[in-house]
Structures are given as C-alpha cells and as structure tokens.
Protein backbone atom coordinates (compact mmCIF):
# COMPACT_ATOMS: atom_id res chain seq x y z
CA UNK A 1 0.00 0.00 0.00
CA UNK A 2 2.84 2.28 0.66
CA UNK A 3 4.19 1.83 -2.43
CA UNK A 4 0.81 2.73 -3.79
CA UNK A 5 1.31 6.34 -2.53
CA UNK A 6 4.34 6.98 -3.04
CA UNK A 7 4.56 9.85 -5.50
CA UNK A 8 6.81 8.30 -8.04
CA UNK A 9 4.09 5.10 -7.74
CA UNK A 10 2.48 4.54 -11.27
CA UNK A 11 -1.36 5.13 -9.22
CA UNK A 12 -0.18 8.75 -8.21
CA UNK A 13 1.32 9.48 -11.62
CA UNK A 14 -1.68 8.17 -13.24
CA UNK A 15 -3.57 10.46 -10.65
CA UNK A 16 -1.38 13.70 -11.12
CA UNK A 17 -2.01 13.22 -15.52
CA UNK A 18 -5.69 13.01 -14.53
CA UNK A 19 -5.52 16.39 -12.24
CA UNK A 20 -3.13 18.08 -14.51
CA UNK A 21 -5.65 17.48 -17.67
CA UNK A 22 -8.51 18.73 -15.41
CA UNK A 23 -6.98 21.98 -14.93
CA UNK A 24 -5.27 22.76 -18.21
CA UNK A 25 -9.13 22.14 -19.98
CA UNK A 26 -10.36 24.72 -17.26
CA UNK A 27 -7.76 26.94 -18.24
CA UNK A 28 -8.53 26.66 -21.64
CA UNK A 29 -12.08 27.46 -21.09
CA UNK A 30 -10.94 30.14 -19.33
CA UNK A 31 -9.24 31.81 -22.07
CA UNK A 32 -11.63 30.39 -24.88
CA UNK A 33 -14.84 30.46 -22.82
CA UNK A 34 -17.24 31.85 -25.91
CA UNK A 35 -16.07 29.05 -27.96
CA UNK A 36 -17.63 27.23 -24.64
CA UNK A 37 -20.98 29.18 -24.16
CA UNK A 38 -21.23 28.86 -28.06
CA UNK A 39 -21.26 24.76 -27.52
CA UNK A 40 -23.91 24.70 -25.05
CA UNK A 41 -26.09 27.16 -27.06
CA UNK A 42 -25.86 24.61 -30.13
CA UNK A 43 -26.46 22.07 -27.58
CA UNK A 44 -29.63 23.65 -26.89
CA UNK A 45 -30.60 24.18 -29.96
CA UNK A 46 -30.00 20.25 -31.09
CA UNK A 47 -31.77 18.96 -28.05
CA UNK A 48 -34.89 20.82 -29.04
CA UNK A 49 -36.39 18.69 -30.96
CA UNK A 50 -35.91 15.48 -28.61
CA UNK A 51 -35.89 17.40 -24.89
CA UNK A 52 -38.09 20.40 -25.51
CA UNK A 53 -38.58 20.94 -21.83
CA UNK A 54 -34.90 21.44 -21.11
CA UNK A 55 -34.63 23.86 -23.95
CA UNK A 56 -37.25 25.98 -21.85
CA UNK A 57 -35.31 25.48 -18.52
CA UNK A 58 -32.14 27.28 -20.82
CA UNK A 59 -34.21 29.93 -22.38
CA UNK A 60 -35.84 30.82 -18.86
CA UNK A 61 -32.05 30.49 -17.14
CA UNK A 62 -30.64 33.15 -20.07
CA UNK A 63 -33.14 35.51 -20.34
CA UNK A 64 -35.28 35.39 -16.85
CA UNK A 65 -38.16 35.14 -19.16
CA UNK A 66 -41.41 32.38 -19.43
CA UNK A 67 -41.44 31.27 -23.09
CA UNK A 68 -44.95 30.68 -24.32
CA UNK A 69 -44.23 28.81 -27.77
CA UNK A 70 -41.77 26.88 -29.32
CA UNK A 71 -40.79 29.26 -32.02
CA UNK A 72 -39.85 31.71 -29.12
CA UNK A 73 -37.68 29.38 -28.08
CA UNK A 74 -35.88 28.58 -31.38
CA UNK A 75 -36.25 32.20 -32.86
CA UNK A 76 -34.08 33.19 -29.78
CA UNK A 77 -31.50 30.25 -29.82
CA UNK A 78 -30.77 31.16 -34.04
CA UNK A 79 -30.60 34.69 -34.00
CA UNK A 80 -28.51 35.02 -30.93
CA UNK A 81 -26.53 32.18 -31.78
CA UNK A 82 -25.30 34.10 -35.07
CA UNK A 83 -24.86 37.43 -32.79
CA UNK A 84 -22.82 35.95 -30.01
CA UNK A 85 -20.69 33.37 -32.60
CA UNK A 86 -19.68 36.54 -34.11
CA UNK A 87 -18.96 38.92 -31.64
CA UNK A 88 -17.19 37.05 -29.38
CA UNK A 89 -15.07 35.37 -31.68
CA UNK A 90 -13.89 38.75 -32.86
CA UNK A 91 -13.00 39.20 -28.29
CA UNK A 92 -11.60 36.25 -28.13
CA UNK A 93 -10.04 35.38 -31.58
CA UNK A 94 -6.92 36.67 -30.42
CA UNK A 95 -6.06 34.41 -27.49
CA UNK A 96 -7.52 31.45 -29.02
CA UNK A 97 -4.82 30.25 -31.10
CA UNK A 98 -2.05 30.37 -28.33
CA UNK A 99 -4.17 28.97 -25.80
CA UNK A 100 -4.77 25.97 -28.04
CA UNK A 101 -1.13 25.43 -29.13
CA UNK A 102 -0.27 25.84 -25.89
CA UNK A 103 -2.43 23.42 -24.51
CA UNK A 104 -1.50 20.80 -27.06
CA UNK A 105 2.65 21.84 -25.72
CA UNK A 106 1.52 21.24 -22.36
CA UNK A 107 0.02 17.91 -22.50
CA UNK A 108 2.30 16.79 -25.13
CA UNK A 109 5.16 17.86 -22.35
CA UNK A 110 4.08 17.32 -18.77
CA UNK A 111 1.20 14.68 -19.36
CA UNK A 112 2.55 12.51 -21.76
CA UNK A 113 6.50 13.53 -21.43
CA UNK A 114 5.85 14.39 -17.17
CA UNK A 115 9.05 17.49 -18.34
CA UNK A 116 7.97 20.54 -16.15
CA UNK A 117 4.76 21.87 -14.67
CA UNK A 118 1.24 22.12 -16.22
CA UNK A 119 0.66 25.64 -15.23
CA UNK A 120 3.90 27.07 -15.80
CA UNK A 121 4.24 25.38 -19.00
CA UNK A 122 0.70 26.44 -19.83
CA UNK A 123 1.55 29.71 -19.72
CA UNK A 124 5.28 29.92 -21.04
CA UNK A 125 3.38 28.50 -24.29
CA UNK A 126 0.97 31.45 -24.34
CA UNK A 127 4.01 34.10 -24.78
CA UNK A 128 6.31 32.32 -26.45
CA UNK A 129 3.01 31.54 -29.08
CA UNK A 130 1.39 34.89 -28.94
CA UNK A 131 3.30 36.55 -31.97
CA UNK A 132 2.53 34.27 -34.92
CA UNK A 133 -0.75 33.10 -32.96
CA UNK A 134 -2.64 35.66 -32.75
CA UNK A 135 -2.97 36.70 -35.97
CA UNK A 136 -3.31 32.95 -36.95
CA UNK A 137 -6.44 32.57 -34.53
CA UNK A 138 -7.65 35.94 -35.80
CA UNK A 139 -7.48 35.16 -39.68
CA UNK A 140 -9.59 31.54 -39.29
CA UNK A 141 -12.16 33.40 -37.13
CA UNK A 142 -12.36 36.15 -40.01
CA UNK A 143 -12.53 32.60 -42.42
CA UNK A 144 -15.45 31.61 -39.56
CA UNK A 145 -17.28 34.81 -39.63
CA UNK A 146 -17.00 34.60 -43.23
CA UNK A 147 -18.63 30.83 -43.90
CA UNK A 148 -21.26 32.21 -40.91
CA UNK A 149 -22.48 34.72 -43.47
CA UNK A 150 -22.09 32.71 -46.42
CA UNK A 151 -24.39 29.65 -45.12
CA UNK A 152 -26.69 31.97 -43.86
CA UNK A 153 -27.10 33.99 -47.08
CA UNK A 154 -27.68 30.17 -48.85
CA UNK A 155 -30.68 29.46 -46.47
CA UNK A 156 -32.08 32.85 -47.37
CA UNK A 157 -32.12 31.82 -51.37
CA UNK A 158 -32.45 28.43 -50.97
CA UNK A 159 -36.09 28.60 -52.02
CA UNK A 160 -35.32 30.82 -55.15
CA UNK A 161 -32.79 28.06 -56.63
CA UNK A 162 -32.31 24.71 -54.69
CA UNK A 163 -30.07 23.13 -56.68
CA UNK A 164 -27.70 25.87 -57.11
CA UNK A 165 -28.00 26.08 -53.15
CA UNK A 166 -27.15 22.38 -52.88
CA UNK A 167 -23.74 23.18 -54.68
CA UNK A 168 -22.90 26.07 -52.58
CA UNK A 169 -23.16 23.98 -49.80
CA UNK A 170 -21.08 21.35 -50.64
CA UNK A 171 -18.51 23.96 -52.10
CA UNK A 172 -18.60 25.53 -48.95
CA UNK A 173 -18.55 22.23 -46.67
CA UNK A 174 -15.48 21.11 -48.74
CA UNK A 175 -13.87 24.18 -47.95
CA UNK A 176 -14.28 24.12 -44.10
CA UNK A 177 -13.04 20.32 -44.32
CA UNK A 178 -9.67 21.59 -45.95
CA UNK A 179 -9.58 24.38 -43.46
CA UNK A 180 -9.95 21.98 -40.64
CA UNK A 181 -7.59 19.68 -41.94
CA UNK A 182 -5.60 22.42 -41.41
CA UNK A 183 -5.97 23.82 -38.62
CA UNK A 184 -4.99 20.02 -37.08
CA UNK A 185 -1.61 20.89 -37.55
CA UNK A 186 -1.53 24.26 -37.24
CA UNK A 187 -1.40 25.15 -33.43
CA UNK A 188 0.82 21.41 -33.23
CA UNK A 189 3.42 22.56 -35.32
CA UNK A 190 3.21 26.13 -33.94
CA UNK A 191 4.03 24.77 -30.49
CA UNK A 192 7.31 22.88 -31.41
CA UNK A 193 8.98 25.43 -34.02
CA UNK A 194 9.69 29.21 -34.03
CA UNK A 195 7.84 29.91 -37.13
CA UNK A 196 6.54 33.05 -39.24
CA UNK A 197 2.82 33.55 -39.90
CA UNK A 198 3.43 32.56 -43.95
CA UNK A 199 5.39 29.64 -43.54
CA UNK A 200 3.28 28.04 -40.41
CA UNK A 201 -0.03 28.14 -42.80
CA UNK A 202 2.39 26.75 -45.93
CA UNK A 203 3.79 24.17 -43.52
CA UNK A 204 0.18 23.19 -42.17
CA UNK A 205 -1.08 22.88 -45.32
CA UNK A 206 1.82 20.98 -46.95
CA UNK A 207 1.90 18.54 -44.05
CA UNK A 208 -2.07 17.87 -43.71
CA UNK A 209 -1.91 16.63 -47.61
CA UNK A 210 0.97 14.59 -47.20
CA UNK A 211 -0.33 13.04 -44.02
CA UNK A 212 -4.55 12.60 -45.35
CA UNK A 213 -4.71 10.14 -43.30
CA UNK A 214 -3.86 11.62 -39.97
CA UNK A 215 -5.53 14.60 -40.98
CA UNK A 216 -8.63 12.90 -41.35
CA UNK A 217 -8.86 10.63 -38.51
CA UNK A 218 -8.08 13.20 -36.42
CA UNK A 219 -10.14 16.07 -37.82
CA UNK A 220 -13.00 13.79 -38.61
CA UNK A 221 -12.62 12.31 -34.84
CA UNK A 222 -13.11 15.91 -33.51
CA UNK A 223 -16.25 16.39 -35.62
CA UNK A 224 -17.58 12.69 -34.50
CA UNK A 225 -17.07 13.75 -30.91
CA UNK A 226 -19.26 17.40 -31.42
CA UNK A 227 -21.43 15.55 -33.54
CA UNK A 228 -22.14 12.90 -30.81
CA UNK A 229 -22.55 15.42 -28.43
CA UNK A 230 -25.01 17.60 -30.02
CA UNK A 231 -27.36 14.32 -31.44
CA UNK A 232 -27.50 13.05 -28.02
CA UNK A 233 -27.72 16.32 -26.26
CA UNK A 234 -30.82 15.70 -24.75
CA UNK A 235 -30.48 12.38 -23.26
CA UNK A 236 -26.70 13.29 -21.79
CA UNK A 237 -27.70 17.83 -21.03
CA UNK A 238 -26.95 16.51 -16.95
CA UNK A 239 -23.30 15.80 -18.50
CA UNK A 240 -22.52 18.40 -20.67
CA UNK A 241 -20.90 19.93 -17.28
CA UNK A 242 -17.97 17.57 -17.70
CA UNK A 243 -17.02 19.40 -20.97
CA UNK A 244 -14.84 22.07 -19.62
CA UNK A 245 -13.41 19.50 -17.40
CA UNK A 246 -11.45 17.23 -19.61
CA UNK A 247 -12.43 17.40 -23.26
CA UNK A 248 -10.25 19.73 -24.67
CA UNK A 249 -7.45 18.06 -22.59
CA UNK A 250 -8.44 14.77 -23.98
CA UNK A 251 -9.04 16.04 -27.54
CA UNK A 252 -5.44 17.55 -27.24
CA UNK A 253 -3.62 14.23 -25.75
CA UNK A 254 -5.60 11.71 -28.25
CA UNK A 255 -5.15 13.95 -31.06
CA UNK A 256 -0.79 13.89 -29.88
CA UNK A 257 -0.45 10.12 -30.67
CA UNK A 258 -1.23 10.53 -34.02
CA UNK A 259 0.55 14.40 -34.77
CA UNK A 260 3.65 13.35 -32.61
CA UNK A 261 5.19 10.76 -34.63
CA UNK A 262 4.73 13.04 -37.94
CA UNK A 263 6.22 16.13 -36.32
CA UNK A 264 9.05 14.27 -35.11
CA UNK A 265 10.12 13.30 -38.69
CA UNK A 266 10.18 17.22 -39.28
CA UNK A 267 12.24 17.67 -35.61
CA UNK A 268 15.60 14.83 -36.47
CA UNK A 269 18.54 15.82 -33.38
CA UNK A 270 18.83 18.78 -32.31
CA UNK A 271 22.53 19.02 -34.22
CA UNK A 272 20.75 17.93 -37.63
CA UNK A 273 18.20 20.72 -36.73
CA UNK A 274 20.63 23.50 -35.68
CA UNK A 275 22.60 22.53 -38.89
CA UNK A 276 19.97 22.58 -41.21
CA UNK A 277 17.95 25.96 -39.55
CA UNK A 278 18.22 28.63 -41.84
CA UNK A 279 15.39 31.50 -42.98
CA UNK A 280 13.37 32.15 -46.11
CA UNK A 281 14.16 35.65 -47.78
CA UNK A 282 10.75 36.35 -45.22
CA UNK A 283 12.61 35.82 -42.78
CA UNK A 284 10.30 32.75 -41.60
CA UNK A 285 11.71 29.61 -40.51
CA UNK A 286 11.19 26.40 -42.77
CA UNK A 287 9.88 23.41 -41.29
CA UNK A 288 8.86 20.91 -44.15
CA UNK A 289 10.94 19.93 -47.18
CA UNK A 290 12.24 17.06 -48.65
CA UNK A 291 14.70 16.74 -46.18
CA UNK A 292 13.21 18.03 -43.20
CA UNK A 293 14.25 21.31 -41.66
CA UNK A 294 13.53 22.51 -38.12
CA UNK A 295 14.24 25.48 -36.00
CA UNK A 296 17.20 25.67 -33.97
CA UNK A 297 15.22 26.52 -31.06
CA UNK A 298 13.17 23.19 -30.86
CA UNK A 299 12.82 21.85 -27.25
CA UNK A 300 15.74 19.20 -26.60
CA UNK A 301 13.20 17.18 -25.13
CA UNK A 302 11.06 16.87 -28.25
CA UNK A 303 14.16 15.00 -29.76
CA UNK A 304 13.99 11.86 -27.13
C-alpha cells in the first residue's frame, strides 16, 4: 500500500495526468470560454427537438423570461446564436490560437512527457506563441465569420434556386473540411517550431496533404465527438458539465499520438536541426521539405 502512494508510484502518476488534464481544460475554457458558451447554445438548440422541456429550462435560465411557444424558443436560440458566434469570436479570436497550441505543448510535455509543470508550461506557451498566434487565430475566425455569413445567405435563397443552393453547400462544406484539416496541424506545429505567420499556414497545409490520413482521422474524430454530443444532447444535457473539465485536454492528448510521430520526422537531433535551420528571404523559418528542416530553437526534449 505504501508503495501505492508513493509519489513516483504509477497510481499517483496516473492520478497527477488526470488532475493536470482537469486543470489545463479549465484553463482553456478560461481563455476560450465563448467558444464554450457557443457549444452549449448549439447544444440547446439540437436537443430541441428530442428534450423540448430542457430547452425551456435554458431559455428561462438566459433571459429570466417564461417562453410561451416553441418558435420563441428557437427564434431566440438562431438569432442570438449568429450574434454571439460573431462577436465574441472577434473578443476572443486573439487568445484562441495560443491557448490551443499551448495546450497541445503542455500535454504533449508534462502529461505525456511528465518534463515541467502544467501551469507554468501552460503559460510559457501562451508568450512564447502569442506573436505568430494571434494573428493565426484571428485570420480563421475572419474565415469563420466569413462561412457564418455565407451559409446563412444560402438558407435565405435556398427557395429561389435549390439546386444551385445544394452546390454552394457542398462547395462551402469542402472548404471548411480543408480548413480543418488544417488547422490540425496548425497550433501542433506552432508549439514545437519558431515559425513566421506565412510559412506556419504553408507548412500546415503541406503537411495535412501529405499526411490525409492523420488529418482525417483526427479532424473527422473531432467532428464525431461534437457531432455525438449535439445528437444526443438531450439524453446526456446533466453531463454536458464535464465538458470544460477534460475534453479539450483529452481532444489535445488523443489527437498527440497521431501528430507526434509526424512532427518528429520534421524535428531529427537537435545538431541535424541547428545545422539545417536557416530562414526564407521572409525571414520565416522552414519546417517541411524534402529533407526536413527545423528550427534551432526546438525543445531538446522533443528530440527523445
């Protein structure tokens, strides 16, 4: 039993992961809490249909106010669902991005690694990721704004032309696949290399073709997990508290087992990556080539 509790015991590590993925999804929320309040209105909004009652319970919770018909209920959960997608995306759009690629450093270091300490680590990714991330995060939520409009313009003429809807639809929900694909690598590779804006979205983009595979398991896992959620919202609404709790934790570590051993390719030693270091006439450090080429300043520990 005393070996049990000992710290360096393989229960208390086990326990210590568990606690340390707890608190880096709170933090996450924390810094990304519309993307949060935006997932429980959908949630809402999905449930409708099967748990009507607990879609009144959320409109009366929100807005202190009895609804008296269904359409109340729904005419409230679309319009401010556009409203508050939009605005606070445009808040929070900034912080997003190195939040997320710092959440994906942490876990990938301290959980999965056990190198440092969640919180510090947490937050050392924040500002060494805030240059090149912010502007990232800020130019796929102008991309998210944009596809808000653009679907929502399509349900307006949708009765004019149906078929010419239909392919708008599908041209559109091709796009957001490629710009999810994307976006898997994207905060990943942005936490293990020192990286311009140009060559982060040329290196995402590069490596989420070559690697279709891991792009698409792991993108279409994220959507299967949402997608889950939302269809059953109204059986599981008494667990939707867990989300801030350990999903994007868990997202982050599952998604690492895939994305680590296709980074690492792109890392080699750190003398191979020192050596081969050098800038684009942007001054932007290149990641993927041929023969892969990594920044200088990669952690040593990625290299184990």
């Amino acid at each position: 039993m005393a070996n049990l509790l000992s710290p360096d015991s393989k229960v208390m590590t086990g326990i210590n992961k568990v606690v340390d993925m707890i608190w880096l999804s709170l933090l996450w929320c924390l810094f990304c809490l519309p993307v949060v309040w935006i997932f429980f209105v959908l949630s809402m909004m999905t449930s409708f249909g099967t748990n009507p009652e607990a879609s009144y319970e959320a409109y009366r919770t929100i807005t202190g106010l009895e609804a008296t018909t269904d359409m109340e209920v729904l005419t409230f959960l679309i319009r401010d669902l556009d409203l508050i997608l939009m605005i606070e995306m445009l808040v929070r759009g900034v912080i997003i991005g190195p939040t997320t690629a710092a959440l994906y450093y942490t876990i990938v270091k301290t959980v999965r690694r056990e190198r440092g300490y969640a919180t510090r680590t947490f937050f050392h990714g924040i500002k060494v990721n805030f240059r090149t991330g912010a502007p990232a995060s800020m130019l796929l939520v102008i991309f998210g704004i944009l596809m808000i409009i653009d679907f929502r313009y399509i349900d307006l003429i949708q009765g004019d032309d149906p078929t010419f809807s239909s392919v708008l639809n599908i041209a559109l929900l091709v796009v957001c696949i490629f710009v999810l694909f994307i976006m898997v690598w994207l905060f990943p590779i942005l936490s293990r290399f020192t990286i311009g804006l140009k060559a982060l979205f040329k290196n995402a983009m590069l490596i989420s073709i070559k690697h279709f595979i891991g792009s698409f398991v792991v993108g279409g896992g994220i959507v299967l997990v949402f997608w889950f959620i939302f269809t059953f919202a109204g059986d599981m609404s008494s667990i939707l508290i867990l989300f801030p709790f350990i999903l994007p934790a868990g997202i982050a570590l599952l998604s690492s087992f895939i994305i680590e051993p296709v980074l690492k390719k792109y890392t080699g030693s750190q003398n191979q990556a020192a050596a081969a270091s050098k800038d684009d006439s942007d001054g932007e450090s290149i990641v993927v080539a041929e023969d892969p080429e990594a920044d200088s300043s990669t952690d040593e520990w990625y290299m184990e």
